[in-house]
N, C-alpha and C. Protein backbone atom coordinates (compact mmCIF):
# COMPACT_ATOMS: atom_id res chain seq x y z
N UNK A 1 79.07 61.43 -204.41
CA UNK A 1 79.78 62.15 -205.46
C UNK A 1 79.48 61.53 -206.82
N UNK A 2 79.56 62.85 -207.69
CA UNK A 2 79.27 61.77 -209.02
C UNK A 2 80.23 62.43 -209.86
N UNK A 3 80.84 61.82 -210.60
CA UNK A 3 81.83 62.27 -211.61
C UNK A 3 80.82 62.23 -212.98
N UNK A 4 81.16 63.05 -213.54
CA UNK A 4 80.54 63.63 -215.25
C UNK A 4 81.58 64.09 -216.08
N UNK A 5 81.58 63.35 -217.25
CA UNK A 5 82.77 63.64 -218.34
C UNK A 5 82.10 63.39 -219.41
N UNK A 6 82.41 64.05 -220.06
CA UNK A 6 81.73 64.99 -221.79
C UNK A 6 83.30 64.70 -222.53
N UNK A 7 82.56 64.37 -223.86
CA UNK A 7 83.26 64.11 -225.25
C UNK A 7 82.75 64.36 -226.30
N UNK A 8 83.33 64.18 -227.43
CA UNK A 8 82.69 64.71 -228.78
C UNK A 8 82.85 65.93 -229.28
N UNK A 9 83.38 66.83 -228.72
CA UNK A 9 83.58 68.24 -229.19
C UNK A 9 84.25 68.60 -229.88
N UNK A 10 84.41 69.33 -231.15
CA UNK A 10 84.75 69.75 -232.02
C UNK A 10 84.60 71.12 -233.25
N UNK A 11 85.08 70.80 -234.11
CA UNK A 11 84.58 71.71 -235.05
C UNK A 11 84.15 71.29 -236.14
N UNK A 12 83.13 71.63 -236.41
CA UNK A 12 82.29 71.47 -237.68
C UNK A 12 81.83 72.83 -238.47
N UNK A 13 81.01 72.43 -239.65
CA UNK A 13 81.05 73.43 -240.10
C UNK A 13 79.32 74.08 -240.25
N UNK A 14 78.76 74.96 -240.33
CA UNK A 14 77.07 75.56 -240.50
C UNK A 14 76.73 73.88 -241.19
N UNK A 15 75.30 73.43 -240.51
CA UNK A 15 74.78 72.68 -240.74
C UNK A 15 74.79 71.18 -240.97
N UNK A 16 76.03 71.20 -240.16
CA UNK A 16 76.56 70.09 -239.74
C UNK A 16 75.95 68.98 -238.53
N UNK A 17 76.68 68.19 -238.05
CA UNK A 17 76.26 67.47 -237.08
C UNK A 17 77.04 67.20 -235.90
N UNK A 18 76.92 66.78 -234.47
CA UNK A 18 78.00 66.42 -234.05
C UNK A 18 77.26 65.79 -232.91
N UNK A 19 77.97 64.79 -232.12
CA UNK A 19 77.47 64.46 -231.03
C UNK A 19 78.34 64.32 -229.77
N UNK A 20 77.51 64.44 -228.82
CA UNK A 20 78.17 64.52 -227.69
C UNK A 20 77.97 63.23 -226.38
N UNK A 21 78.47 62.57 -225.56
CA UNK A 21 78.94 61.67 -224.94
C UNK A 21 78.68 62.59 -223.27
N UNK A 22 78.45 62.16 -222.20
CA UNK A 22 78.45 62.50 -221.05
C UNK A 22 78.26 60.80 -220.23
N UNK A 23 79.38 60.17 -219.74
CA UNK A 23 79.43 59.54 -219.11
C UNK A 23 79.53 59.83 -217.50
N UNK A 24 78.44 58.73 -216.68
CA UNK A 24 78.50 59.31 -215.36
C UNK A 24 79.21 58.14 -214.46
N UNK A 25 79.66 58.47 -213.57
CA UNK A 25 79.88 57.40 -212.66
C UNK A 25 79.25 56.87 -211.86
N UNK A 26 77.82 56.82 -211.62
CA UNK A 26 76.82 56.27 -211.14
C UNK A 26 75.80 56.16 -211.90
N UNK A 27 74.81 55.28 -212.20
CA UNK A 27 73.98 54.73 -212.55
C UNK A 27 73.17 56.13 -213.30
N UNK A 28 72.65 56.30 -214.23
CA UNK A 28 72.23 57.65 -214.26
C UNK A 28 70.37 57.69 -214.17
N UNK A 29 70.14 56.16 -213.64
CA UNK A 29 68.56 56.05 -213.46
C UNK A 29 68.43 56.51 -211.74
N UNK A 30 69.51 56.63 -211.58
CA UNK A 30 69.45 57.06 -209.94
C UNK A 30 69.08 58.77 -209.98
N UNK A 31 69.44 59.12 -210.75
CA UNK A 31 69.83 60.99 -210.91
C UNK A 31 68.31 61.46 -211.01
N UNK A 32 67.96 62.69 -210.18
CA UNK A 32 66.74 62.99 -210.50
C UNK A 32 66.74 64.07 -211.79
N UNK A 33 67.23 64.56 -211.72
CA UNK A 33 67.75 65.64 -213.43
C UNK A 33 69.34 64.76 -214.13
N UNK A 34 69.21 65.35 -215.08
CA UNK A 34 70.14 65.24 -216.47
C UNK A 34 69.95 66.28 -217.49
N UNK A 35 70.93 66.64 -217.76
CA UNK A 35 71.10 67.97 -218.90
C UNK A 35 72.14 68.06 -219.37
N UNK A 36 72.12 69.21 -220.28
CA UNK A 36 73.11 69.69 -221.06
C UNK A 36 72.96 71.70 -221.40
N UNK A 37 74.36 71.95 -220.97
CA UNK A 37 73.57 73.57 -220.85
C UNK A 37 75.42 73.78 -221.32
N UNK A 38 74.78 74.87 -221.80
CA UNK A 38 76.41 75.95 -222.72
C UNK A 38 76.11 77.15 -222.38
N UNK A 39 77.70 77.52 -222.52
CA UNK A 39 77.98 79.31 -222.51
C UNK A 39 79.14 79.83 -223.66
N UNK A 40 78.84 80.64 -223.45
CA UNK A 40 79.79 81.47 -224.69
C UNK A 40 80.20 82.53 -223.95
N UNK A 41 81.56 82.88 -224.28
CA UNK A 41 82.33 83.88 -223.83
C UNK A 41 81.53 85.15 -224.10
N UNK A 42 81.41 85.77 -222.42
CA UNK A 42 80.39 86.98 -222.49
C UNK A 42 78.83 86.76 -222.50
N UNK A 43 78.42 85.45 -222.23
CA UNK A 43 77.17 85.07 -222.07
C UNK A 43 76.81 84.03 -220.78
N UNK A 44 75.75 84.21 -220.36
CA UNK A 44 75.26 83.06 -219.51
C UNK A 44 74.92 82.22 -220.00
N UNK A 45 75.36 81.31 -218.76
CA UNK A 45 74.85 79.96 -219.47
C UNK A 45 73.55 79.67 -220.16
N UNK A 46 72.93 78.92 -220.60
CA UNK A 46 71.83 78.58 -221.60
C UNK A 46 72.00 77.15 -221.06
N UNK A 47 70.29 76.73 -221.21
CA UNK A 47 69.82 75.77 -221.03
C UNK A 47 69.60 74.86 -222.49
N UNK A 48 70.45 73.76 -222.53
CA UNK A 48 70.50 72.83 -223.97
C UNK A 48 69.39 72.00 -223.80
N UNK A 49 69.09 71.13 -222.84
CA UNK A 49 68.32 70.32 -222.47
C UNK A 49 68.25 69.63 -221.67
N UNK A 50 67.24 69.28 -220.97
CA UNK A 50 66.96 68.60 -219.63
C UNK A 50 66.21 67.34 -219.34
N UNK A 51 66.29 66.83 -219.01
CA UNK A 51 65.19 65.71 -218.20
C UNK A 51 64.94 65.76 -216.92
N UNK A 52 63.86 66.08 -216.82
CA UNK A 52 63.11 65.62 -215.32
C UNK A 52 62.90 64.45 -214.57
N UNK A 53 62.44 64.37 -213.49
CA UNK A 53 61.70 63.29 -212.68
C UNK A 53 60.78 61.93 -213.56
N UNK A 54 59.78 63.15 -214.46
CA UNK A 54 58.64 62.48 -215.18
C UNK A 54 59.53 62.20 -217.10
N UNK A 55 60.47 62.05 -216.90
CA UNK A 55 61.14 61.38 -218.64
C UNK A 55 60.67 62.25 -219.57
N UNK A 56 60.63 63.86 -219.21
CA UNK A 56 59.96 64.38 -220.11
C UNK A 56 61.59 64.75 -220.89
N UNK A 57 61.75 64.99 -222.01
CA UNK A 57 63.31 66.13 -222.19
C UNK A 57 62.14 67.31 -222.96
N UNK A 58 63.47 68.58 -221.96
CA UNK A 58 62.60 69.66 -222.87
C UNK A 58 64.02 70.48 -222.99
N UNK A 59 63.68 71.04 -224.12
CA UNK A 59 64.76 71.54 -224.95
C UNK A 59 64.91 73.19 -224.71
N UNK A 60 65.84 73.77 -224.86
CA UNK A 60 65.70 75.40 -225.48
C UNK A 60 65.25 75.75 -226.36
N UNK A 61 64.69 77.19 -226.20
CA UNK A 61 64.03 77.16 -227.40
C UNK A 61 65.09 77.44 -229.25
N UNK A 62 65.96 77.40 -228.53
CA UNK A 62 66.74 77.80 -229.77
C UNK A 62 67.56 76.52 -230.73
N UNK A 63 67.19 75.33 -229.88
CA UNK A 63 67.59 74.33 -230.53
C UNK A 63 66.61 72.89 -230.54
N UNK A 64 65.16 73.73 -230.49
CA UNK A 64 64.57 72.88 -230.96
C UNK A 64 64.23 72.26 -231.80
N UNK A 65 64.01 70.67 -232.28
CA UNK A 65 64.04 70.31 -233.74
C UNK A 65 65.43 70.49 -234.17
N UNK A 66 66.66 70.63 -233.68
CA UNK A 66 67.57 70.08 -234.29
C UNK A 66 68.54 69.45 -232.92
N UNK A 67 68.41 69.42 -232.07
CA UNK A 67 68.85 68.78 -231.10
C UNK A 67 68.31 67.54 -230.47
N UNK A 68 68.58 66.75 -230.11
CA UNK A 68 68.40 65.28 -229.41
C UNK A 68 69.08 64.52 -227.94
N UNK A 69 68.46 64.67 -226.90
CA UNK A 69 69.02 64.10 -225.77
C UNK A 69 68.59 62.88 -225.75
N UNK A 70 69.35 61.71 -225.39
CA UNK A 70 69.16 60.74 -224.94
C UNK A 70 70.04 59.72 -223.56
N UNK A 71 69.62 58.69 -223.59
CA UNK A 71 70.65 57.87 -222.44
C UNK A 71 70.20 56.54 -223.09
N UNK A 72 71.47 56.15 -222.18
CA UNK A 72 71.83 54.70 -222.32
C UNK A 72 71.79 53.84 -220.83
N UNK A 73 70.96 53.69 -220.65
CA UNK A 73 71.37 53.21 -218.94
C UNK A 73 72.26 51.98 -218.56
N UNK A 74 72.64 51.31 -219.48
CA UNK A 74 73.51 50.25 -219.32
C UNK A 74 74.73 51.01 -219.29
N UNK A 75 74.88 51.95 -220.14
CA UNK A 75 76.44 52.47 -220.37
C UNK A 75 76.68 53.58 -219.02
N UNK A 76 75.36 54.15 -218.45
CA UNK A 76 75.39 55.04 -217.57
C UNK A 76 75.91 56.32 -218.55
N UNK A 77 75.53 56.63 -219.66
CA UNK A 77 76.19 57.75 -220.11
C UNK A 77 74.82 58.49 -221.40
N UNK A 78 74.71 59.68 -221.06
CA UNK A 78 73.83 60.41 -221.76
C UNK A 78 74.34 60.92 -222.82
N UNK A 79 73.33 61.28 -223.90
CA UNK A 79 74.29 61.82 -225.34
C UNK A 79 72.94 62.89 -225.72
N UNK A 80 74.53 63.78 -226.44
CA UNK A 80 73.32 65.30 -227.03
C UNK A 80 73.61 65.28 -228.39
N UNK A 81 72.80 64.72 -229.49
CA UNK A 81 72.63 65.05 -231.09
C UNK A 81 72.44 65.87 -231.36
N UNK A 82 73.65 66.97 -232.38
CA UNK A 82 73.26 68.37 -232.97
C UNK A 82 73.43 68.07 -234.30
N UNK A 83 72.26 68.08 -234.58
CA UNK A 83 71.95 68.60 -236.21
C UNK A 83 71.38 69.85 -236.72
N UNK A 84 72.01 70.15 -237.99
CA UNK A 84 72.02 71.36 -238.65
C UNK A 84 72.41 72.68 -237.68
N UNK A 85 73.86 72.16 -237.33
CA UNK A 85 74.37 73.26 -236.55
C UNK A 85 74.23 74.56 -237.22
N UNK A 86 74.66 75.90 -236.15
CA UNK A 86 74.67 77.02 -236.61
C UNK A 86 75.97 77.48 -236.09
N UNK A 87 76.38 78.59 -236.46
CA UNK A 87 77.40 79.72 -235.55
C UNK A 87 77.41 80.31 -234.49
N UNK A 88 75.90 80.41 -233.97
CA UNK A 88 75.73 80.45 -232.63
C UNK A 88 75.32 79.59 -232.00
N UNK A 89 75.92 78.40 -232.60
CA UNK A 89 75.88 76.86 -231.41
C UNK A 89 77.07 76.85 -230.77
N UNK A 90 78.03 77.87 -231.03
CA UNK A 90 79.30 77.83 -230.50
C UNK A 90 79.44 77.87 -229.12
N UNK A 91 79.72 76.86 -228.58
CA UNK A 91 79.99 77.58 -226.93
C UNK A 91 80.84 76.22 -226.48
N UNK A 92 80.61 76.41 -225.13
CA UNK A 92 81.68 74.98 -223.94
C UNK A 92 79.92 74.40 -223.61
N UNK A 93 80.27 73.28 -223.67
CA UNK A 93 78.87 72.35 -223.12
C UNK A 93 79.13 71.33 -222.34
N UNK A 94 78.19 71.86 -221.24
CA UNK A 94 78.68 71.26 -220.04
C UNK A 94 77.55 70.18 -219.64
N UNK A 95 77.58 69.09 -219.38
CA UNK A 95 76.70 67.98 -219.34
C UNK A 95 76.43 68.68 -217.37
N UNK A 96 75.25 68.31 -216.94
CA UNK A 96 74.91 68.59 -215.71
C UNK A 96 73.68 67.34 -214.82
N UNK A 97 73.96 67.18 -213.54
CA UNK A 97 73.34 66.11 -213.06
C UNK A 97 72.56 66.89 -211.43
N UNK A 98 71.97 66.25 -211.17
CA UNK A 98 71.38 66.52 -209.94
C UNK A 98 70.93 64.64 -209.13
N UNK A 99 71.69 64.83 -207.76
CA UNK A 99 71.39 63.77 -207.17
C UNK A 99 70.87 64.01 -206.34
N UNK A 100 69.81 63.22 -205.85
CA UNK A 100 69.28 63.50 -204.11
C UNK A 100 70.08 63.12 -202.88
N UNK A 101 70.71 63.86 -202.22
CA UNK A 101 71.29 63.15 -200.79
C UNK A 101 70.31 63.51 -200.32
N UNK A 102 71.36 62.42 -198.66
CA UNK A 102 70.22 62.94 -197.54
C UNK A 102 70.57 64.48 -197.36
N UNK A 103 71.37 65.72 -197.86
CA UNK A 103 71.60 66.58 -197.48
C UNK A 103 70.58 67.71 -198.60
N UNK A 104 70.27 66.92 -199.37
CA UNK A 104 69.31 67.98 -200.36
C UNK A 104 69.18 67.41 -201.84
N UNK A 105 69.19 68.53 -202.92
CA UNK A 105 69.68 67.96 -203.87
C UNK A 105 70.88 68.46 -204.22
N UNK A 106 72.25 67.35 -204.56
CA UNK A 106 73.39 67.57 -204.96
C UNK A 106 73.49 67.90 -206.68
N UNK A 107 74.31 68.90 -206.95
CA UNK A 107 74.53 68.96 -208.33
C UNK A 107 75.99 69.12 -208.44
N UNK A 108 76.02 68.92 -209.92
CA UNK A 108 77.56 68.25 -210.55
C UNK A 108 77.44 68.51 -212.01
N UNK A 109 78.60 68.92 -212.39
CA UNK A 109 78.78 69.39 -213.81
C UNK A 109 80.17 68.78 -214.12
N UNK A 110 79.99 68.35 -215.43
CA UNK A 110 81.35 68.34 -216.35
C UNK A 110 82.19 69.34 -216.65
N UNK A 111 83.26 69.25 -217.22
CA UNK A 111 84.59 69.77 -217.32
C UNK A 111 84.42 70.79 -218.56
N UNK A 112 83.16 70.19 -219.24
CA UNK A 112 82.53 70.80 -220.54
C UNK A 112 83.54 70.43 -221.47
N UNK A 113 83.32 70.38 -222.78
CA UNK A 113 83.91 70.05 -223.89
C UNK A 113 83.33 71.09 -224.94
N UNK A 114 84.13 72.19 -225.73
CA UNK A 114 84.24 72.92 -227.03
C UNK A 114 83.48 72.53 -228.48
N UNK A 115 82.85 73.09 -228.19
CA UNK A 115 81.89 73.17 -229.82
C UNK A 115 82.27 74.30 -230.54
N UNK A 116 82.88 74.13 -231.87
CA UNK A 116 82.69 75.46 -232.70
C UNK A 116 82.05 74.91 -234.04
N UNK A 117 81.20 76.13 -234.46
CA UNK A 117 80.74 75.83 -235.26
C UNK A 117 80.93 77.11 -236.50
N UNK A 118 81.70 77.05 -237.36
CA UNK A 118 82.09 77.77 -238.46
C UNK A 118 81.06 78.19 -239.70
N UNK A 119 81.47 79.62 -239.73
CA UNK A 119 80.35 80.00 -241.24
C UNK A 119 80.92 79.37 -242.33
């Protein structure tokens, strides 16, 4: 089991900044994926950003060049940098993990935490 909890959410205003916090309860060099993906009321989810196997992060295309994933592996906790927000950065963002059991690969999502972002 892995527990995932997201922080940082708020409101800001067009072209702003904000960052986000996803602490895991296991090691997060163990995890074969790491991400960050949002939805908006009346929309599917969207892919924020990911890491793979190979340390690549690849982004959406809609927040490329102003978004930033990273980790901390001592802290076990990943973080998503939004700069020069927009109005349709608005959504719930949900930090997401994938572990390998022996039963497959396990996935796990956060509780998500609220982004608004104001004209």
């Amino acid at each position: 089991q892995v527990q995932l909890v997201e922080s940082g959410g708020g409101l800001v205003q067009a072209g702003g900044s904000l960052g986000l916090s996803c602490a895991a309860s296991v090691s997060i060099s163990r995890l074969k994926v790491m991400g960050w993906y949002r939805e908006d009321l009346g929309k599917e989810r969207q892919l924020v950003a990911v890491i793979l196997g190979d340390g690549i992060v690849r982004y959406g295309d809609s927040v490329k060049g102003r978004f930033t994933m990273s980790g901390d592996n001592a802290k076990n906790t990943m973080y998503l940098q939004m700069n020069n927000l927009k109005p349709e950065d608005t959504a719930v963002y949900y930090c997401y993990a994938v572990q390998l059991s022996p039963s497959g690969n396990d996935e796990y999502w956060g509780q998500g935490t609220q982004v608004t972002v104001s004209s």
